[in-house]
Protein backbone atom coordinates (compact mmCIF):
# COMPACT_ATOMS: atom_id res chain seq x y z
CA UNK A 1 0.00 0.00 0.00
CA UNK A 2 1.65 3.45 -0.53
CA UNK A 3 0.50 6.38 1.05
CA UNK A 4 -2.06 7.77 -0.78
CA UNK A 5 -4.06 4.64 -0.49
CA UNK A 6 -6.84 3.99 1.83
CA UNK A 7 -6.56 0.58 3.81
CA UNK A 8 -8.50 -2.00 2.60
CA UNK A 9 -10.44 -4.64 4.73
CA UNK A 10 -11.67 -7.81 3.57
CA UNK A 11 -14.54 -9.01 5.32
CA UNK A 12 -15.84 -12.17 5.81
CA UNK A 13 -19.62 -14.37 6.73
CA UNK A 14 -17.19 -15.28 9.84
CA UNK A 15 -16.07 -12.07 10.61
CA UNK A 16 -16.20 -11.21 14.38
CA UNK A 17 -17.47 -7.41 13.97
CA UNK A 18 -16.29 -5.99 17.39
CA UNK A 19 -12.83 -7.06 15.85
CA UNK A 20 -13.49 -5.46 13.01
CA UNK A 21 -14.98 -2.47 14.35
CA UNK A 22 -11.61 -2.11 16.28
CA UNK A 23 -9.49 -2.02 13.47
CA UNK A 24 -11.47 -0.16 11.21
CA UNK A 25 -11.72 2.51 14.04
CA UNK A 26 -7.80 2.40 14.42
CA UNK A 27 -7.27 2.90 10.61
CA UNK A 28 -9.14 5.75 10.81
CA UNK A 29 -7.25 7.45 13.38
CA UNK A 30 -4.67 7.42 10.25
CA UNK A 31 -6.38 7.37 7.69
CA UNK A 32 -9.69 9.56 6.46
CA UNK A 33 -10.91 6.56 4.58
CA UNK A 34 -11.18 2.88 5.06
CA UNK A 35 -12.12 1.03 2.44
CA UNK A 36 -14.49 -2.50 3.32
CA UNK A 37 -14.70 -5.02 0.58
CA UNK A 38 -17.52 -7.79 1.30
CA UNK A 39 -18.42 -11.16 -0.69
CA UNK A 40 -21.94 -12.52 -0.03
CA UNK A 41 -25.34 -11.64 2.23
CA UNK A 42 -23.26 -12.54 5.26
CA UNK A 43 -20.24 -11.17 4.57
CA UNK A 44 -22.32 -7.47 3.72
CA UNK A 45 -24.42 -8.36 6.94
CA UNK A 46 -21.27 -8.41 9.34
CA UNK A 47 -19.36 -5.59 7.84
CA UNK A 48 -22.05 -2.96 8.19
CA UNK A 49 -22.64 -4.40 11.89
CA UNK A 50 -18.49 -3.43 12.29
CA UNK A 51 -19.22 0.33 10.68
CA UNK A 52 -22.09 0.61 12.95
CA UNK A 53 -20.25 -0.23 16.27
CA UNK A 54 -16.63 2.14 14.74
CA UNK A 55 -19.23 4.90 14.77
CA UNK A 56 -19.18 4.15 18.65
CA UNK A 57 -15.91 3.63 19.37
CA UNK A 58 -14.60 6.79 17.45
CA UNK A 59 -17.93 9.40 18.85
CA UNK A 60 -15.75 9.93 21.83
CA UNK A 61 -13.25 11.50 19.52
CA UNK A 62 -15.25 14.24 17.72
CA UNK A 63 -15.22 11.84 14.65
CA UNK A 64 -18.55 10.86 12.86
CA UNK A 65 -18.54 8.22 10.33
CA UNK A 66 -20.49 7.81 6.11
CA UNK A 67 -20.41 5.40 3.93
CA UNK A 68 -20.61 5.65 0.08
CA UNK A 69 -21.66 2.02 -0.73
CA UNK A 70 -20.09 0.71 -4.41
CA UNK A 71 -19.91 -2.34 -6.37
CA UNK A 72 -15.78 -3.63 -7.47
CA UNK A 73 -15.31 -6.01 -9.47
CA UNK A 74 -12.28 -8.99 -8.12
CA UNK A 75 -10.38 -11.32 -10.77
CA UNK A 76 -10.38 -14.86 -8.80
CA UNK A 77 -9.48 -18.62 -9.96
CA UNK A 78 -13.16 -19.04 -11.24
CA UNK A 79 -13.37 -15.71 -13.17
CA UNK A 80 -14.43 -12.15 -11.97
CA UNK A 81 -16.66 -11.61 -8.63
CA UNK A 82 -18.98 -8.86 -7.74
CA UNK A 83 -18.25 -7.27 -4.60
CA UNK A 84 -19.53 -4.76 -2.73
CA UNK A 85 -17.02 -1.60 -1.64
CA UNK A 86 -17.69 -0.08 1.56
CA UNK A 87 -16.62 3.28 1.46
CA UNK A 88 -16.25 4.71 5.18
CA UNK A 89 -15.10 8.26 5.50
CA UNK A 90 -14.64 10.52 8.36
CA UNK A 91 -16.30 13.88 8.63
């Protein structure tokens, strides 16, 4: 990653979204924008649950959170796969 990219999480059905909520709040003590890339109903389902509970843990600081929601397209072994880009942003 160089520097003017935004970190990029992958995120999982199995995702444990506290987890994630803490490192997507810690990126964006860094960063202005954290990028969330999800596969799949569950995978959607547990990354917004994670951007819900960031907006919690990073209130305290004066920081509120927005997501622009976004489709990407990933090259795999079976061809290409739709994802869904989670844009979160700090205002």
């Amino acid at each position: 990653m160089t520097d003017n990219e935004e970190p990029l999480f992958r995120v999982s059905s199995t995702a444990n979204p506290q987890s994630t909520a803490s490192a997507i709040a810690h990126a964006l003590y860094e960063s202005p924008e954290v990028n969330i890339r999800a596969v799949g109903a569950g995978a959607i389902n547990q990354a917004l649950k994670a951007i819900i509970i960031a907006r919690g843990y990073v209130a305290p600081r004066g920081m509120d959170l927005y997501v622009i929601p976004g489709f990407v397209t990933i090259k795999s072994r079976d061809g290409d796969i739709s994802a869904v880009l989670l844009k979160v942003k700090v205002s």
